[in-house]
N, C-alpha and C. Protein backbone atom coordinates (compact mmCIF):
# COMPACT_ATOMS: atom_id res chain seq x y z
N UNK A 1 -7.50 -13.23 0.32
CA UNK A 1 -6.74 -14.00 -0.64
C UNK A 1 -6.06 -15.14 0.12
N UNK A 2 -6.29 -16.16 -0.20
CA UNK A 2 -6.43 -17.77 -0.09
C UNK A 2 -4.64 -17.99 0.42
N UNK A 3 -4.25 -17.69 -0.51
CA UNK A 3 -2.64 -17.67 -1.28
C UNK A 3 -1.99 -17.01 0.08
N UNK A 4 -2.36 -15.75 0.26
CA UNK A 4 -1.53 -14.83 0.89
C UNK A 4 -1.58 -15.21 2.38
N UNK A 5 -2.56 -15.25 3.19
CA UNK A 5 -2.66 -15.66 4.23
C UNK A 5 -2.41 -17.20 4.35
N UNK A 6 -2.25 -18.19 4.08
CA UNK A 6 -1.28 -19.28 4.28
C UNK A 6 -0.11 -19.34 3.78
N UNK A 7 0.44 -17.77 3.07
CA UNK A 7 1.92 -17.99 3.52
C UNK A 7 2.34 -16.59 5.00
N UNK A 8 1.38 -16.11 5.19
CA UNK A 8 1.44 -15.05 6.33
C UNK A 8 2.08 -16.22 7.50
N UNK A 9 0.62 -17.46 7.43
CA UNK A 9 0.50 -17.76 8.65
C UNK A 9 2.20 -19.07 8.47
N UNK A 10 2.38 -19.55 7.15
CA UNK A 10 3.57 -20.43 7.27
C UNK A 10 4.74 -19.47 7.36
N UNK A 11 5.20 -18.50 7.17
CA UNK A 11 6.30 -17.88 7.05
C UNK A 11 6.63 -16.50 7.58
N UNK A 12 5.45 -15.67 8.44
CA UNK A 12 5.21 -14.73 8.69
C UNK A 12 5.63 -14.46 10.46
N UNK A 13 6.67 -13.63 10.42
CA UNK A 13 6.89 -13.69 12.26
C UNK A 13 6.35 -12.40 13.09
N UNK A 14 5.63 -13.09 14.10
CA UNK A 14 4.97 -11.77 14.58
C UNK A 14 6.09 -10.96 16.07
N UNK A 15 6.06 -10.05 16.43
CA UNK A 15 7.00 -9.51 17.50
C UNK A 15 5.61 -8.92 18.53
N UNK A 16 6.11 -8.13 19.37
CA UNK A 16 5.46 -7.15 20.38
C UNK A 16 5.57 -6.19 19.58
N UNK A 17 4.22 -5.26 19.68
CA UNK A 17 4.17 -4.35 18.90
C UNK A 17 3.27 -3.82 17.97
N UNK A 18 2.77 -5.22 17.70
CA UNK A 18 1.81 -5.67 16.42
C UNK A 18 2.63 -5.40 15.11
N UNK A 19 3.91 -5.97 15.52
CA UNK A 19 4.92 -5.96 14.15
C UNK A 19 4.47 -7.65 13.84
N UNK A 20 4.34 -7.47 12.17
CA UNK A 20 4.13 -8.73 11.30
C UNK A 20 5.24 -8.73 10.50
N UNK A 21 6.25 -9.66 10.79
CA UNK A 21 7.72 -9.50 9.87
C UNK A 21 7.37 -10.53 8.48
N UNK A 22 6.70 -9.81 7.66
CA UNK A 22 7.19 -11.07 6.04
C UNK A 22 8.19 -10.88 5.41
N UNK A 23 9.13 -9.79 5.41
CA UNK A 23 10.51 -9.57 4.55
C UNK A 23 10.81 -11.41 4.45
N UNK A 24 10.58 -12.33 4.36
CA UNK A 24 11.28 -13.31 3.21
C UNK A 24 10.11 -13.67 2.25
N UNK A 25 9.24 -12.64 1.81
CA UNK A 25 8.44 -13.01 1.09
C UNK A 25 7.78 -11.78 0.32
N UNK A 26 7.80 -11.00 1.07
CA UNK A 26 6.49 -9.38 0.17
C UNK A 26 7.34 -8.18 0.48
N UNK A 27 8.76 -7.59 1.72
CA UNK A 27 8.97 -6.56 1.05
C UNK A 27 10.16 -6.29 1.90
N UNK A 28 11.00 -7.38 1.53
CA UNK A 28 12.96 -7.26 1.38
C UNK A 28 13.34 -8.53 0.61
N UNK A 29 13.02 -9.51 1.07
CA UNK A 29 12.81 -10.25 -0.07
C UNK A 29 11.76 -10.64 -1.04
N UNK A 30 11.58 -10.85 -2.05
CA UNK A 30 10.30 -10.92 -2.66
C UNK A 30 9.69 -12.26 -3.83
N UNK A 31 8.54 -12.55 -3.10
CA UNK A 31 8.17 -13.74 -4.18
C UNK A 31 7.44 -13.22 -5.43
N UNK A 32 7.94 -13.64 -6.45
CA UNK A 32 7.66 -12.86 -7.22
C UNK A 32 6.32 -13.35 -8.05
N UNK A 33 6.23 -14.78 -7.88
CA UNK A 33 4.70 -15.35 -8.23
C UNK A 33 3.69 -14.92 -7.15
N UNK A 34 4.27 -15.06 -6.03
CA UNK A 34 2.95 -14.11 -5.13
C UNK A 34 2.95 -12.90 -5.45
N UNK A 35 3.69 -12.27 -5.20
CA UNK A 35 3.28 -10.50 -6.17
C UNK A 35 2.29 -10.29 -7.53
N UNK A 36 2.64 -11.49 -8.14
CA UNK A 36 1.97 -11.87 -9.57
C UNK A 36 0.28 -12.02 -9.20
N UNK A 37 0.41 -12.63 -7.79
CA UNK A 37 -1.29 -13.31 -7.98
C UNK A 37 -1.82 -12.00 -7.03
N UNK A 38 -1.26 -11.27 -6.17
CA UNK A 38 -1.93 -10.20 -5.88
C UNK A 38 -1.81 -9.07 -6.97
N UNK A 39 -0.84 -8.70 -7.70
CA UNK A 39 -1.45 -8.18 -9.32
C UNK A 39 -2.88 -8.30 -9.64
N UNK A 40 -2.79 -9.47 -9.75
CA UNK A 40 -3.87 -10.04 -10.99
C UNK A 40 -5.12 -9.76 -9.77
N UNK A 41 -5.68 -10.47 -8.73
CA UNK A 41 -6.52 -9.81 -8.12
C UNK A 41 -6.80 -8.74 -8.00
N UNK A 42 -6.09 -7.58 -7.78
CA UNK A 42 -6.30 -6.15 -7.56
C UNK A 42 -6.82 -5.66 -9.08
N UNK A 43 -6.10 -6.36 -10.21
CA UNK A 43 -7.33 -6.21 -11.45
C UNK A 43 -8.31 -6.63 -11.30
N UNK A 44 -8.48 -7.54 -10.59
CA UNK A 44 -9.81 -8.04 -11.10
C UNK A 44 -10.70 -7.46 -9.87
N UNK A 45 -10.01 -6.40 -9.18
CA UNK A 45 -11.18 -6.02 -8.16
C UNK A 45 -11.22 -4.66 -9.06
N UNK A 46 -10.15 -3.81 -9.54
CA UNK A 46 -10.08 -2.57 -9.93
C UNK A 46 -10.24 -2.47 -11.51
N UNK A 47 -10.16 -3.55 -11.83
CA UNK A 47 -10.23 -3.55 -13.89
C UNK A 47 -10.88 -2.78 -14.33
N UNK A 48 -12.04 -2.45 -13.86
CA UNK A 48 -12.93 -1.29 -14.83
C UNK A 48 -13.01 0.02 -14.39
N UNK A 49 -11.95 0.53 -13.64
CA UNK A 49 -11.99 1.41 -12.76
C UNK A 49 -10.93 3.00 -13.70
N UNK A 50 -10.55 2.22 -15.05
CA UNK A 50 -9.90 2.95 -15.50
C UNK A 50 -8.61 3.68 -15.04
N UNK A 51 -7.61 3.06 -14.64
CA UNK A 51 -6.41 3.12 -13.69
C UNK A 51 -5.41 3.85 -14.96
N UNK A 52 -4.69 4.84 -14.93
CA UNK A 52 -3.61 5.58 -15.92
C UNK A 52 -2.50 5.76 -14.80
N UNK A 53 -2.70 5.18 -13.64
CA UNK A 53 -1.62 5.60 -12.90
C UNK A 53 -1.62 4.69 -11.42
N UNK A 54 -0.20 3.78 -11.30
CA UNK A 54 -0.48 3.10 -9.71
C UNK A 54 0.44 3.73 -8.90
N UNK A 55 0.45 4.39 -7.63
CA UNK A 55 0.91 5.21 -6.88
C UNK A 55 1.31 4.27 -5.30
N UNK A 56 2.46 4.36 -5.08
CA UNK A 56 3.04 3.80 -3.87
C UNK A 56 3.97 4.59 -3.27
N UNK A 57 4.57 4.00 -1.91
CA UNK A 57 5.47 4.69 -1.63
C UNK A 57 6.93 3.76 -1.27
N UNK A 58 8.00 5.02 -1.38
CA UNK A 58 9.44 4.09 -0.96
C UNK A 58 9.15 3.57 0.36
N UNK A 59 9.73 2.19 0.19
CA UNK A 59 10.72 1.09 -0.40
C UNK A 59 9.44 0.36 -0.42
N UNK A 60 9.40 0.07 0.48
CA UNK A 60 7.80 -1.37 0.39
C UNK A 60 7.10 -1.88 -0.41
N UNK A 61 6.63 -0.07 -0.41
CA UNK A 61 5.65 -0.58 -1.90
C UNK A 61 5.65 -0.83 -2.78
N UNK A 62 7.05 -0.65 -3.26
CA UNK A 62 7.24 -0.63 -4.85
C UNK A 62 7.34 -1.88 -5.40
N UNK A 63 7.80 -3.26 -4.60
CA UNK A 63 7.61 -4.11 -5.45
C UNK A 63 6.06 -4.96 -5.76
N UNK A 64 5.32 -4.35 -4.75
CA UNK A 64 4.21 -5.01 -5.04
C UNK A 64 3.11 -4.03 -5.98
N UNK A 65 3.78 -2.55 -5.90
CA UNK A 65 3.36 -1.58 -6.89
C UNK A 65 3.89 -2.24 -8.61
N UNK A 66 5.14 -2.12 -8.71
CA UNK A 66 5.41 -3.06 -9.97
C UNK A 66 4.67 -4.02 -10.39
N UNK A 67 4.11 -5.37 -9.75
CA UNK A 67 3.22 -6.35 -10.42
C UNK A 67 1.76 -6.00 -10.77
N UNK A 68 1.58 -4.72 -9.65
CA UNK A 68 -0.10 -4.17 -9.63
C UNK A 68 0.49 -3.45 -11.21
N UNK A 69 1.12 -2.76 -11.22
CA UNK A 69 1.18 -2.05 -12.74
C UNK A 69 1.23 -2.99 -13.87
N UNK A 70 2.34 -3.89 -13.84
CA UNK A 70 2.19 -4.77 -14.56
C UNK A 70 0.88 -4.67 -15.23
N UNK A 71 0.16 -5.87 -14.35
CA UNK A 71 -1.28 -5.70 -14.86
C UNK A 71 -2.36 -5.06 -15.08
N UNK A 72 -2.01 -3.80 -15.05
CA UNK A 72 -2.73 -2.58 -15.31
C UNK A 72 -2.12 -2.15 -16.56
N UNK A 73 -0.95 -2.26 -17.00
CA UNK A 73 -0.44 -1.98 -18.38
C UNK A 73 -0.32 -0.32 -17.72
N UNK A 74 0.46 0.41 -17.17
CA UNK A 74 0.51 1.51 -16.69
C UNK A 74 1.56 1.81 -15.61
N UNK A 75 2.04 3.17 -15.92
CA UNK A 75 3.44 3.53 -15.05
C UNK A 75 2.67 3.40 -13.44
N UNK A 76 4.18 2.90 -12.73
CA UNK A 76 3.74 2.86 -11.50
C UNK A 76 5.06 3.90 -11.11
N UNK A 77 4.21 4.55 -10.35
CA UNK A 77 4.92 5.98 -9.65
C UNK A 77 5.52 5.99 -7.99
N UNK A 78 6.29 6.21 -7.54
CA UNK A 78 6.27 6.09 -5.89
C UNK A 78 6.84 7.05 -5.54
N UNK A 79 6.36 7.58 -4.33
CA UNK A 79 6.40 8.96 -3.55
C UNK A 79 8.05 8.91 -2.68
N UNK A 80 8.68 9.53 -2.85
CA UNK A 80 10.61 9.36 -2.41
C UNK A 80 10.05 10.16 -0.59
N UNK A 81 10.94 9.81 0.21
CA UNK A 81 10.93 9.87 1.09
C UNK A 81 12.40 11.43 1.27
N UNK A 82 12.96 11.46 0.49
CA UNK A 82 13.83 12.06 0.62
C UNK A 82 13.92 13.19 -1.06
N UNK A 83 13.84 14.53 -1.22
CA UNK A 83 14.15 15.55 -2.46
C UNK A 83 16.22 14.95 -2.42
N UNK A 84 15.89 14.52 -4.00
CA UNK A 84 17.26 14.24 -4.41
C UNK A 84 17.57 15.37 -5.45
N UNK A 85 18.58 14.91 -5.94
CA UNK A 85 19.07 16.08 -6.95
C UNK A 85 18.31 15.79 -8.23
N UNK A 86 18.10 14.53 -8.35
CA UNK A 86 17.55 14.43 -9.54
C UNK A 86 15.64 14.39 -9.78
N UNK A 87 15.30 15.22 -8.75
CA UNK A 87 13.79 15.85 -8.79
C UNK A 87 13.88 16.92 -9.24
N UNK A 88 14.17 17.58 -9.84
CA UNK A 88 13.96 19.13 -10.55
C UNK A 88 12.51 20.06 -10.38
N UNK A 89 12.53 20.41 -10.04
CA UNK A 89 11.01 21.39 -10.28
C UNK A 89 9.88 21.29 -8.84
N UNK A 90 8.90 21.36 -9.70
CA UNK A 90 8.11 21.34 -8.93
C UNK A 90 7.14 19.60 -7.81
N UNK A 91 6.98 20.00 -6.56
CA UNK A 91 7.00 18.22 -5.94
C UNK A 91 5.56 18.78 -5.61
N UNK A 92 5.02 18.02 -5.03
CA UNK A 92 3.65 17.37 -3.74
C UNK A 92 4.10 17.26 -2.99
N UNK A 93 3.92 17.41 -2.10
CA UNK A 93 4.82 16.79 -0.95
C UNK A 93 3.30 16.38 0.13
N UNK A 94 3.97 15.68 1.35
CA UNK A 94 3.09 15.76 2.48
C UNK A 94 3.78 14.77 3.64
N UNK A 95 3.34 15.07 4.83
CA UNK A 95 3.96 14.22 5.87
C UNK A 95 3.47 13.15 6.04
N UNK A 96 4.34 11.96 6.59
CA UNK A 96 3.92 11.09 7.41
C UNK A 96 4.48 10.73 8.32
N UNK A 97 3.78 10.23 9.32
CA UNK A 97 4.63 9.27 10.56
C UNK A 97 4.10 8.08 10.31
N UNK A 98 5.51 7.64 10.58
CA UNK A 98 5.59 5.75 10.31
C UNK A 98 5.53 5.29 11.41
N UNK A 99 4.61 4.00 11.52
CA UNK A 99 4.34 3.07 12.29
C UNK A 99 5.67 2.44 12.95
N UNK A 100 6.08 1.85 12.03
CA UNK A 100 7.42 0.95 11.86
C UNK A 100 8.71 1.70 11.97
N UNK A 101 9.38 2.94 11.72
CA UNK A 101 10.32 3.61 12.54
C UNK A 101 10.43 4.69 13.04
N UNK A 102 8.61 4.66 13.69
CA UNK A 102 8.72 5.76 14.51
C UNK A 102 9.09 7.32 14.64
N UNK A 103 8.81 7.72 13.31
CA UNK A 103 9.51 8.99 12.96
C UNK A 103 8.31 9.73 12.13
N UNK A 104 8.25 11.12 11.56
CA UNK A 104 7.70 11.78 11.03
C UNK A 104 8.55 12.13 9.65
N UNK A 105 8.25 11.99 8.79
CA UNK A 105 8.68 12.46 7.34
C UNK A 105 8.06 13.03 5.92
N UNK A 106 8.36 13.78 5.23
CA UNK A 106 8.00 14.33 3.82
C UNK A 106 8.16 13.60 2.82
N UNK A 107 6.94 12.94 2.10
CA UNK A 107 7.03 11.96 0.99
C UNK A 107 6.92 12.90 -0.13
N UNK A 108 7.12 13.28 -1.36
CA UNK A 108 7.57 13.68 -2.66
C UNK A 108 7.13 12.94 -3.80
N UNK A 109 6.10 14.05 -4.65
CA UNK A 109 6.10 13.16 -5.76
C UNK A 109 6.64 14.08 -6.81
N UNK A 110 7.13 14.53 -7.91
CA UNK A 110 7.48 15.39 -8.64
C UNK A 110 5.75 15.60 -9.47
N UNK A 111 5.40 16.80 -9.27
CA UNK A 111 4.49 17.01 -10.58
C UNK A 111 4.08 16.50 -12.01
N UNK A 112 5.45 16.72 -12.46
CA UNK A 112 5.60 16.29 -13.59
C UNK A 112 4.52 14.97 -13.98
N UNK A 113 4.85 14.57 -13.04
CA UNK A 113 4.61 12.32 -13.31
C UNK A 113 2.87 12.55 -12.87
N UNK A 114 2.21 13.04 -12.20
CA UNK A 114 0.96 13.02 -11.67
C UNK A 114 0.21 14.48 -11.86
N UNK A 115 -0.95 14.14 -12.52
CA UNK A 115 -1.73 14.86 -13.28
C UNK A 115 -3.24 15.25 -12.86
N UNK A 116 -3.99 16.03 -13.20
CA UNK A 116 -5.56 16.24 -13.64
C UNK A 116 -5.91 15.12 -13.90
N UNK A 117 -5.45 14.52 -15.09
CA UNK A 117 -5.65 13.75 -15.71
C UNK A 117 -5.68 12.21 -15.35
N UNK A 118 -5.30 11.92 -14.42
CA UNK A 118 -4.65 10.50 -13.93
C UNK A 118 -5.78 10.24 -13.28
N UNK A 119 -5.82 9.01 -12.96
CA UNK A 119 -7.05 7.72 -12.30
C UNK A 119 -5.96 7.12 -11.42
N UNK A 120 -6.00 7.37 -10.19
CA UNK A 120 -5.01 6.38 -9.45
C UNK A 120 -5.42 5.44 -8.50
N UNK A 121 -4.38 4.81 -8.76
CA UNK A 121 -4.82 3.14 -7.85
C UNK A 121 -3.82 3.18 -6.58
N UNK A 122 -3.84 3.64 -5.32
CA UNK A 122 -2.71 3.59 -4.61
C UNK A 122 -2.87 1.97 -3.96
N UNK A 123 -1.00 1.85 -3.81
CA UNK A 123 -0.94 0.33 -3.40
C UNK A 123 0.29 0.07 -2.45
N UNK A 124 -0.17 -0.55 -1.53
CA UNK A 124 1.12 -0.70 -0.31
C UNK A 124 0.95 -2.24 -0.12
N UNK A 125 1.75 -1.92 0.53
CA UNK A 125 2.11 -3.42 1.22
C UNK A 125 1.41 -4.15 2.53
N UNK A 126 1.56 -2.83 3.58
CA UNK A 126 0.95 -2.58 4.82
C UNK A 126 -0.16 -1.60 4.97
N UNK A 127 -1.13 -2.06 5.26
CA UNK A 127 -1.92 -0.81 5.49
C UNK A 127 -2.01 -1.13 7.84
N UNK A 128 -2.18 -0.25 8.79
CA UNK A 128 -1.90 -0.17 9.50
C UNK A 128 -2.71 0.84 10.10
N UNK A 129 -2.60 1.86 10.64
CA UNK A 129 -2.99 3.31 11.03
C UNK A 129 -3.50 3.66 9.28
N UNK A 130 -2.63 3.84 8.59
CA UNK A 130 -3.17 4.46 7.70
C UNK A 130 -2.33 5.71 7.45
N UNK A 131 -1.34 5.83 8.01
CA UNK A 131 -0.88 7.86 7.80
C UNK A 131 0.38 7.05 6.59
N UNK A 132 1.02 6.26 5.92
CA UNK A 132 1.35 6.18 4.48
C UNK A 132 0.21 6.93 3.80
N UNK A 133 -0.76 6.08 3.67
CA UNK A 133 -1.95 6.20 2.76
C UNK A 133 -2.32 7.34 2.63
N UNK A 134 -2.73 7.85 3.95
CA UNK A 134 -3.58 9.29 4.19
C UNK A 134 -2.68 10.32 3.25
N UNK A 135 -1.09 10.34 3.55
CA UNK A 135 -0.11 11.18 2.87
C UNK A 135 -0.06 11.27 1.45
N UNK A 136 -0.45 9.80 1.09
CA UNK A 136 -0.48 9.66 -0.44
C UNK A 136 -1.55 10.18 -1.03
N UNK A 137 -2.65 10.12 -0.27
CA UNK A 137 -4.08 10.62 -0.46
C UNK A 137 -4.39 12.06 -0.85
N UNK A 138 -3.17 12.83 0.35
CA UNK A 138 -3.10 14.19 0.36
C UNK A 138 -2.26 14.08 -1.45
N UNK A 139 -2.10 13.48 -1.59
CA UNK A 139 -0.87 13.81 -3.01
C UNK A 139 -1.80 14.01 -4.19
N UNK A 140 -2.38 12.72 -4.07
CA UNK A 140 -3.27 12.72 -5.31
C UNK A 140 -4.68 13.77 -5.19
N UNK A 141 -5.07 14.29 -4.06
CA UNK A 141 -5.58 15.76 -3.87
C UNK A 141 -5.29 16.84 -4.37
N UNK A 142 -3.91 17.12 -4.01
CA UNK A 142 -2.80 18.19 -4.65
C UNK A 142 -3.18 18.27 -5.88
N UNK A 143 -2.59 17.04 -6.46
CA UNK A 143 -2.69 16.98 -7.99
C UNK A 143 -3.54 17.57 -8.98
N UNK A 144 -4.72 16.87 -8.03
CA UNK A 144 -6.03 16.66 -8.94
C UNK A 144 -6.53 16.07 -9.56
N UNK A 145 -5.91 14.66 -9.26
CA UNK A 145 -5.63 13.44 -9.88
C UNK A 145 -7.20 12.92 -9.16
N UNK A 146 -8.07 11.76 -9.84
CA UNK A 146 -8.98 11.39 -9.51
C UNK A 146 -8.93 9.82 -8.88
N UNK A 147 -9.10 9.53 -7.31
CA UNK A 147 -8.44 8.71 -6.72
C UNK A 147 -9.18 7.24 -6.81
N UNK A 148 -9.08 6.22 -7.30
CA UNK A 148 -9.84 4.90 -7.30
C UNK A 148 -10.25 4.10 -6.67
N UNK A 149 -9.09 4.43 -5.81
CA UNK A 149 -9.31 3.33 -4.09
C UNK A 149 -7.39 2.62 -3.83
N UNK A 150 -7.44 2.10 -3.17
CA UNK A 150 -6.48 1.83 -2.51
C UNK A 150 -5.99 -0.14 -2.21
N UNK A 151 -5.16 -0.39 -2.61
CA UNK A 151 -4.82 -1.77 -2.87
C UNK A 151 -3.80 -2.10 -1.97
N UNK A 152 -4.28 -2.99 -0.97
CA UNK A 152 -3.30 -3.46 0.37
C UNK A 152 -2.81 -4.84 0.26
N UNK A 153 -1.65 -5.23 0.62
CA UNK A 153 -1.54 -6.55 0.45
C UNK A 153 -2.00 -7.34 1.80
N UNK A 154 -1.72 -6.61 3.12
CA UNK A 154 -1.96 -6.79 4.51
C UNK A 154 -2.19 -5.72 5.03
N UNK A 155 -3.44 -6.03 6.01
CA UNK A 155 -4.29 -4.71 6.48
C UNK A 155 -4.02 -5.14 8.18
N UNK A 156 -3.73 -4.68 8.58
CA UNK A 156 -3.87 -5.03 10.55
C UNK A 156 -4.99 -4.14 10.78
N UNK A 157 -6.04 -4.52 10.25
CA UNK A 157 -7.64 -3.98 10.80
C UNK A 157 -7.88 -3.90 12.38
N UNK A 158 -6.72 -4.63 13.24
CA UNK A 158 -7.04 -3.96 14.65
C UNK A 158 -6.64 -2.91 14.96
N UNK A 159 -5.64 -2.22 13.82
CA UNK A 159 -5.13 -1.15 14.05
C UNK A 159 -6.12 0.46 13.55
N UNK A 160 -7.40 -0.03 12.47
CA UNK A 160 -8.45 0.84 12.84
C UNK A 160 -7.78 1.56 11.37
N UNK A 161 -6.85 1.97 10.75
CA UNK A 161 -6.51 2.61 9.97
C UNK A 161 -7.37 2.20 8.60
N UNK A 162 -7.50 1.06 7.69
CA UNK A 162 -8.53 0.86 7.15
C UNK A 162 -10.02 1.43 7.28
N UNK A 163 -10.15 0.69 8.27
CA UNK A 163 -11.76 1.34 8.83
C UNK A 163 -12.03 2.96 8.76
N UNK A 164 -11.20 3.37 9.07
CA UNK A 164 -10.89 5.23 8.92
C UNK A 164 -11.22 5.68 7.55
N UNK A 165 -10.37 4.90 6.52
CA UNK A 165 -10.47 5.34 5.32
C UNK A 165 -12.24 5.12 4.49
N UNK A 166 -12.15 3.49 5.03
CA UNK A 166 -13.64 2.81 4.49
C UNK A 166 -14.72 4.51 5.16
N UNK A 167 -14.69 4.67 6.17
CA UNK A 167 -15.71 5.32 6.97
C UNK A 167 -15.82 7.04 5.94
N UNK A 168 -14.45 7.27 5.49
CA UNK A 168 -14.27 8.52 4.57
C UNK A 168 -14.97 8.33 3.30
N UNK A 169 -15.38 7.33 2.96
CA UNK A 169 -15.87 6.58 1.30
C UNK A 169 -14.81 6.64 0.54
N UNK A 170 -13.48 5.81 0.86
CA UNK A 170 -12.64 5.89 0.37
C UNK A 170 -12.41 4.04 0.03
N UNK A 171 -12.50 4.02 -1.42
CA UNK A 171 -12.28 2.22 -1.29
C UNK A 171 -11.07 1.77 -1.01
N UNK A 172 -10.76 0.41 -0.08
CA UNK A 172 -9.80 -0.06 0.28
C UNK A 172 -10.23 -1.56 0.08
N UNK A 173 -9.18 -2.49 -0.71
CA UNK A 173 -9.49 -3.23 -0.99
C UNK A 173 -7.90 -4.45 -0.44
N UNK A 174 -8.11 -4.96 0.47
CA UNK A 174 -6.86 -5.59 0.91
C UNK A 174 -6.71 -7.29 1.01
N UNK A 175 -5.46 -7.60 0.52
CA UNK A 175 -5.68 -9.22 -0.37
C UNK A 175 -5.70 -9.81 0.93
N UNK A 176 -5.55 -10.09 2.45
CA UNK A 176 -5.29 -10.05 3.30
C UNK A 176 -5.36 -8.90 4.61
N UNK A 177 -6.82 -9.77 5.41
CA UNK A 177 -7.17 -8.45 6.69
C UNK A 177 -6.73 -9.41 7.96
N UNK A 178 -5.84 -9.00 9.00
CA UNK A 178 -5.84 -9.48 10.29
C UNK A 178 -6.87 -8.93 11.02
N UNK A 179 -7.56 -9.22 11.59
CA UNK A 179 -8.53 -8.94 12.63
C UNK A 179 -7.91 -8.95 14.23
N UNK A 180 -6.47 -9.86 14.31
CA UNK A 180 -5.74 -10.03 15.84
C UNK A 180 -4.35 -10.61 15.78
N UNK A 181 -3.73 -10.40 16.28
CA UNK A 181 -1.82 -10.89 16.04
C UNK A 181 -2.05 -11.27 17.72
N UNK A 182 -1.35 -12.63 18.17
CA UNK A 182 -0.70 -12.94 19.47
C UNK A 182 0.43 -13.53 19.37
N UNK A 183 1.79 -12.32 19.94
CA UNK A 183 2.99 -12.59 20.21
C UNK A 183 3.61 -13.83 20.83
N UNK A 184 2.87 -14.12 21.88
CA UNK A 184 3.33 -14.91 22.51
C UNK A 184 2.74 -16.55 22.01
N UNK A 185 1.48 -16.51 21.41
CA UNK A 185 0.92 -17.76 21.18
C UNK A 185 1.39 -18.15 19.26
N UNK A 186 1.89 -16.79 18.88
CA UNK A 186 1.94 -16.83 17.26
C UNK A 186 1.24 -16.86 16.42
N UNK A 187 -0.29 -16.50 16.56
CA UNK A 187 -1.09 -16.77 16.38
C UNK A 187 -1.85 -15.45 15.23
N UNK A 188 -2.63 -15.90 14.27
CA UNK A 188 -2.92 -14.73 13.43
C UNK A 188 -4.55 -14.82 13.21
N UNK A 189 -5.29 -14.26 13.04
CA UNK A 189 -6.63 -14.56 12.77
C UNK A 189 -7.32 -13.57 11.85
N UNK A 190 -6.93 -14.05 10.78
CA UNK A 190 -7.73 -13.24 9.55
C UNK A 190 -9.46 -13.08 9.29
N UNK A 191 -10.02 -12.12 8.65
CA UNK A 191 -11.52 -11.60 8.70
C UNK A 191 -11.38 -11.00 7.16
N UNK A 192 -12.61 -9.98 7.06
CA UNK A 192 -12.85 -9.42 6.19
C UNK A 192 -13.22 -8.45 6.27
N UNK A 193 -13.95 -7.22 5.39
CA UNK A 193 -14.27 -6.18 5.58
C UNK A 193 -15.10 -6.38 4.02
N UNK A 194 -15.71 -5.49 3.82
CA UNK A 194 -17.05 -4.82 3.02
C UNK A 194 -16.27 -3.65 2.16
């Protein structure tokens, strides 16, 4: 996506690490016409795919989960990182370790909200390694929910986590693939995938 990667490369700061900082644009602060046009793409890659359900996780995902629902006309659901008081009953649960702070944690979905019945579209922000995804993956397993493929806004394909999933026959469809990040030169070099 045309859109997304010339504002990666105008507004996007890279660190050591293979950290890609966009928070003034996709997920602390948020543009909300770019969210709009990766919406509308992810329909038009997933439109006939019969979607009753878009699945993300806290915090990130959710605002770019919101515009993907939007245009799906369908609740968008996201997996809590933390059992609050106001989950009652029965959860999903499953682990992940995060890339980004380095920790291991239990994502949560309540039952209730995710079904047999559901067609899900999972959607992040970052795809990376892949252990968000994989966790969410395990969810909609649990369920029994029937999984559609997976909607990325930015993929760091050197990080192999995509490719993992593609290699499982799992569709991943990302509006934006890095193929290489250089810290020191600033430099980004986007590709594609199949």
């Amino acid at each position: 996506m045309k859109l997304l990667e010339e504002r990666i490369l105008k507004d996007g700061k890279i660190f050591e690490g293979n950290i890609l900082k966009v928070d003034s644009f996709l997920n602390h602060q948020l543009d909300l016409a770019l969210l709009s046009e990766i919406g509308a793409e992810l329909k038009n890659k997933y439109g006939d795919c019969g979607i009753t359900k878009i699945l993300t996780i806290e915090a990130s995902g959710i605002g770019v989960g919101c515009m993907v629902a939007q245009f799906f006309n369908c609740p968008l659901l996201f997996a809590k990182k933390t059992k609050t008081l106001n989950i009652k009953g029965d959860v999903y649960s499953s682990k992940v370790a995060s890339y980004t702070h380095q920790c291991v944690y239990d994502i949560i979905v309540s039952k209730s909200f995710l079904t047999p019945d559901d067609n899900v579209l999972i959607v992040d922000d970052f795809l990376a390694k892949g252990n968000a995804l994989n966790g969410l993956i395990d969810i909609v397993k649990q369920s029994g929910a029937r999984l559609a493929g997976c909607g990325i806004a930015i993929e760091k394909a050197f990080q192999g986590g995509g490719d993992e999933l593609r290699k499982r026959g799992i569709r991943v469809e990302s509006m934006a693939i890095i193929e290489d990040m250089d810290c020191e030169k600033g430099t980004v070099t986007f590709g594609t995938r199949n």
